[in-house]
N, C-alpha and C. Protein backbone atom coordinates (compact mmCIF):
# COMPACT_ATOMS: atom_id res chain seq x y z
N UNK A 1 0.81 -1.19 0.00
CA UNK A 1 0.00 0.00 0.00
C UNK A 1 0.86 1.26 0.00
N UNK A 2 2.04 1.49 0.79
CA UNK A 2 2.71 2.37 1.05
C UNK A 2 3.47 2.45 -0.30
N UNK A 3 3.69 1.71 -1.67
CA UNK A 3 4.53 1.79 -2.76
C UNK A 3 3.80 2.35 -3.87
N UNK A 4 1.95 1.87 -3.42
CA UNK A 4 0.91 2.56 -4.63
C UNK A 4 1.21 4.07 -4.38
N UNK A 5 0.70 4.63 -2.88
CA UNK A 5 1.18 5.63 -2.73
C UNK A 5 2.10 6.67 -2.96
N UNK A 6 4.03 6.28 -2.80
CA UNK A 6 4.57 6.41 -3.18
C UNK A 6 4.69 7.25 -4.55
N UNK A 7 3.90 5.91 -5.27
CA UNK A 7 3.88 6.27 -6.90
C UNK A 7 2.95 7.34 -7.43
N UNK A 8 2.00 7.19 -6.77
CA UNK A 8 0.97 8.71 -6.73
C UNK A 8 1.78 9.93 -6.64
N UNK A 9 2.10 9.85 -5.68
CA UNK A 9 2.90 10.77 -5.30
C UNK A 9 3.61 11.59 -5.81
N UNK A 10 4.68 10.80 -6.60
CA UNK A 10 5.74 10.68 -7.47
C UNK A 10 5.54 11.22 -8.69
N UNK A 11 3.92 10.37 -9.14
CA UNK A 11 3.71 10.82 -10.36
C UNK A 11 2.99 12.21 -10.09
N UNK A 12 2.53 12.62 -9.17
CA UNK A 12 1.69 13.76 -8.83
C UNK A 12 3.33 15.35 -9.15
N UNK A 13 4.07 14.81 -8.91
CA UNK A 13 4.79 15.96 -8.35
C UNK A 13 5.84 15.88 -10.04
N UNK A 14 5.80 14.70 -10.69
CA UNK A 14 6.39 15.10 -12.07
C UNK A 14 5.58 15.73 -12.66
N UNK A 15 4.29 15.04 -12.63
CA UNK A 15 3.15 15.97 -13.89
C UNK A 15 2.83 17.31 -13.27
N UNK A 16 3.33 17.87 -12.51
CA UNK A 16 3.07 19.45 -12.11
C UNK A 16 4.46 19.97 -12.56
N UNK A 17 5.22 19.38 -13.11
CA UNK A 17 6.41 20.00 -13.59
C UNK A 17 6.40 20.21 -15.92
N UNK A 18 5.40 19.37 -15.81
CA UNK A 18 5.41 19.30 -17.41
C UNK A 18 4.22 20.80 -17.27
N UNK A 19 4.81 21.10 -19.04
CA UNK A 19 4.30 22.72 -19.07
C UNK A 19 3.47 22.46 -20.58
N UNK A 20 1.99 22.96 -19.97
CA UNK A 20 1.62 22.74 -21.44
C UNK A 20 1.82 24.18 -22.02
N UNK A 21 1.61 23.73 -23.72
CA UNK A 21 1.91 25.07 -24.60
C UNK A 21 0.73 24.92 -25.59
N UNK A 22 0.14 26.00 -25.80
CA UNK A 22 -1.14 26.20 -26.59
C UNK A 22 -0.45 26.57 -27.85
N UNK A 23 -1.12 25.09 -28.94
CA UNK A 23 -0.93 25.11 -29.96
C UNK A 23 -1.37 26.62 -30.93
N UNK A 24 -0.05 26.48 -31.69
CA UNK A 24 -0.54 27.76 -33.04
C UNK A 24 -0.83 27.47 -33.98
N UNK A 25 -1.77 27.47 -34.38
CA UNK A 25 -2.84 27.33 -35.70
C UNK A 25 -2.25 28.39 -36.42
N UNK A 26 -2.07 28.61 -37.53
CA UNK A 26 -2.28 29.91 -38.39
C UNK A 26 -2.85 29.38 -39.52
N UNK A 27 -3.55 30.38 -40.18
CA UNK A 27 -4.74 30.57 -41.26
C UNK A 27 -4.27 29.66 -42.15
N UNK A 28 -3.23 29.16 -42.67
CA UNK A 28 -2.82 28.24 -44.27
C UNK A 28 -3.13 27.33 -43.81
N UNK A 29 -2.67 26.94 -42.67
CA UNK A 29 -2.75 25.42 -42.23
C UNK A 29 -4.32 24.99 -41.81
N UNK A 30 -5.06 25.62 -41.33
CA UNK A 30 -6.26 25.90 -41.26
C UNK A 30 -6.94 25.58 -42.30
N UNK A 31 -6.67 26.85 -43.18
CA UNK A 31 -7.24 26.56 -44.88
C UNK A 31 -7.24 25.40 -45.80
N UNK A 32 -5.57 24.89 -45.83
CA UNK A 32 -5.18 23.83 -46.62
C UNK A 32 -5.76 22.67 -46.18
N UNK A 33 -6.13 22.37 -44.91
CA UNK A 33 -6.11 21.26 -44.13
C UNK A 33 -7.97 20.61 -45.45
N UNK A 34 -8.76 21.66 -45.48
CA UNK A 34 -9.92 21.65 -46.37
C UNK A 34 -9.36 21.05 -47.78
N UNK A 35 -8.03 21.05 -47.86
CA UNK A 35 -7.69 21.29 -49.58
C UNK A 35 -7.78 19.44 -49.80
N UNK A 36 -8.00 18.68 -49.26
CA UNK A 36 -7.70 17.26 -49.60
C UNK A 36 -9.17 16.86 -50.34
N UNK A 37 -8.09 16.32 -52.11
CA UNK A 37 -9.66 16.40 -53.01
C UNK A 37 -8.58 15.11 -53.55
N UNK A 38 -9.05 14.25 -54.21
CA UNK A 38 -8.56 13.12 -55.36
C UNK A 38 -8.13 13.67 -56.57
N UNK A 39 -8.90 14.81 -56.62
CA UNK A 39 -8.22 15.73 -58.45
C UNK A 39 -6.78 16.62 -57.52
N UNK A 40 -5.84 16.43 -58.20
CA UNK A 40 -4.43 17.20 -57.72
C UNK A 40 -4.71 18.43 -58.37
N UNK A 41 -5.65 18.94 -59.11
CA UNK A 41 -5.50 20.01 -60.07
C UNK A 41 -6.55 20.86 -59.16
N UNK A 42 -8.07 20.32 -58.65
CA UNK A 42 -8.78 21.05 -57.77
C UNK A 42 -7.76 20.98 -56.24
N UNK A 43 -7.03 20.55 -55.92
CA UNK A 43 -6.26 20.85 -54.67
C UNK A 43 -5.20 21.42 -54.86
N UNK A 44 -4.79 21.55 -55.81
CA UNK A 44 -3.87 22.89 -56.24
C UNK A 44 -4.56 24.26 -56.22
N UNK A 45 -5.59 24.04 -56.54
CA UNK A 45 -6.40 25.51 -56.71
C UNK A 45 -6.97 26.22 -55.40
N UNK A 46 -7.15 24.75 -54.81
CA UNK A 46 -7.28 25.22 -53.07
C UNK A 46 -6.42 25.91 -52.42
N UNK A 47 -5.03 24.74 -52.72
CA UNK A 47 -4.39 25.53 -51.67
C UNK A 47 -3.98 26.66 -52.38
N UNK A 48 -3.93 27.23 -53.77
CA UNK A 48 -3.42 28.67 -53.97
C UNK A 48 -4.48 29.51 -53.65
N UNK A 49 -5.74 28.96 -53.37
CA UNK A 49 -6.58 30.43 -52.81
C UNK A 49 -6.32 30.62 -51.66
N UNK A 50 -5.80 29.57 -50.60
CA UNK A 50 -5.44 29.72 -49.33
C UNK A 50 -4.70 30.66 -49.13
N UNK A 51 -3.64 30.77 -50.05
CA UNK A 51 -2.43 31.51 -50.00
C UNK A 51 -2.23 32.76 -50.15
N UNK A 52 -3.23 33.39 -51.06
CA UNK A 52 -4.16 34.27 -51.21
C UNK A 52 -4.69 34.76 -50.22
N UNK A 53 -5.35 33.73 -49.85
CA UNK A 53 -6.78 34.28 -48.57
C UNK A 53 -5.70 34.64 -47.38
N UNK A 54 -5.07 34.15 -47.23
CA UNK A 54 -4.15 34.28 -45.97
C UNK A 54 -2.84 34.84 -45.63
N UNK A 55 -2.31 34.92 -47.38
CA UNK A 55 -1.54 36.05 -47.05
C UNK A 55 0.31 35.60 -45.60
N UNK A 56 0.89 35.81 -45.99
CA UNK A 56 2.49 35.84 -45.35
C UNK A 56 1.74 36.11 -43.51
N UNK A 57 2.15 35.17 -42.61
CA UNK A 57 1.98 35.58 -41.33
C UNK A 57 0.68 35.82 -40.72
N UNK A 58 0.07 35.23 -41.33
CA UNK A 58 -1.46 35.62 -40.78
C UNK A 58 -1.94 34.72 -39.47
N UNK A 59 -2.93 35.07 -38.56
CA UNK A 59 -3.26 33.80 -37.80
C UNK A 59 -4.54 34.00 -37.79
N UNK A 60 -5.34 32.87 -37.49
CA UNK A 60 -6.19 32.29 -36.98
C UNK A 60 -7.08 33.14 -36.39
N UNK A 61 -8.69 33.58 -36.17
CA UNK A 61 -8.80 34.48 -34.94
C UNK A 61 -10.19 33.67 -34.58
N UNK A 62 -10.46 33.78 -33.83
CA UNK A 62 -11.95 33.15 -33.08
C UNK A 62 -11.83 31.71 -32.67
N UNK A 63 -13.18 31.15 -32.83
CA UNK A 63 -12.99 29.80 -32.44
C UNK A 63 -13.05 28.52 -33.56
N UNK A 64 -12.11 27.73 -33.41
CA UNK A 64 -12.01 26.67 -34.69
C UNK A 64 -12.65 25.30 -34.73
N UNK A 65 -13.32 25.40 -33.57
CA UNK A 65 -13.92 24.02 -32.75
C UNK A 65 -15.11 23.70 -33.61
């Protein structure tokens, strides 16, 4: 009993040391992620409107859920 414990413990006091980090979405990856078609020629066209639509550095804004 005293080794389950232990391990609680143990594991209690590593996982307060891991750091979460909130993923970055930005807009292409967002966009492109839509671009998956069987014609390579309509998913070419996707992702260049993406590129377009979104532009160098752009991010994400609202909710993506």
């Amino acid at each position: 009993m005293k080794i389950i414990a232990t391990v609680l413990i143990f594991c209690v006091v590593i996982s307060s040391h891991f750091a979460s980090v909130e993923p970055q979405i930005d807009c292409y990856d967002a966009c492109s992620t839509a671009c998956v078609q069987p014609n390579t020629r309509l998913m070419q066209r996707c992702d260049r409107k993406c590129q377009i639509k979104c532009g160098p550095d752009s991010k994400v804004d609202g909710h993506l859920g």
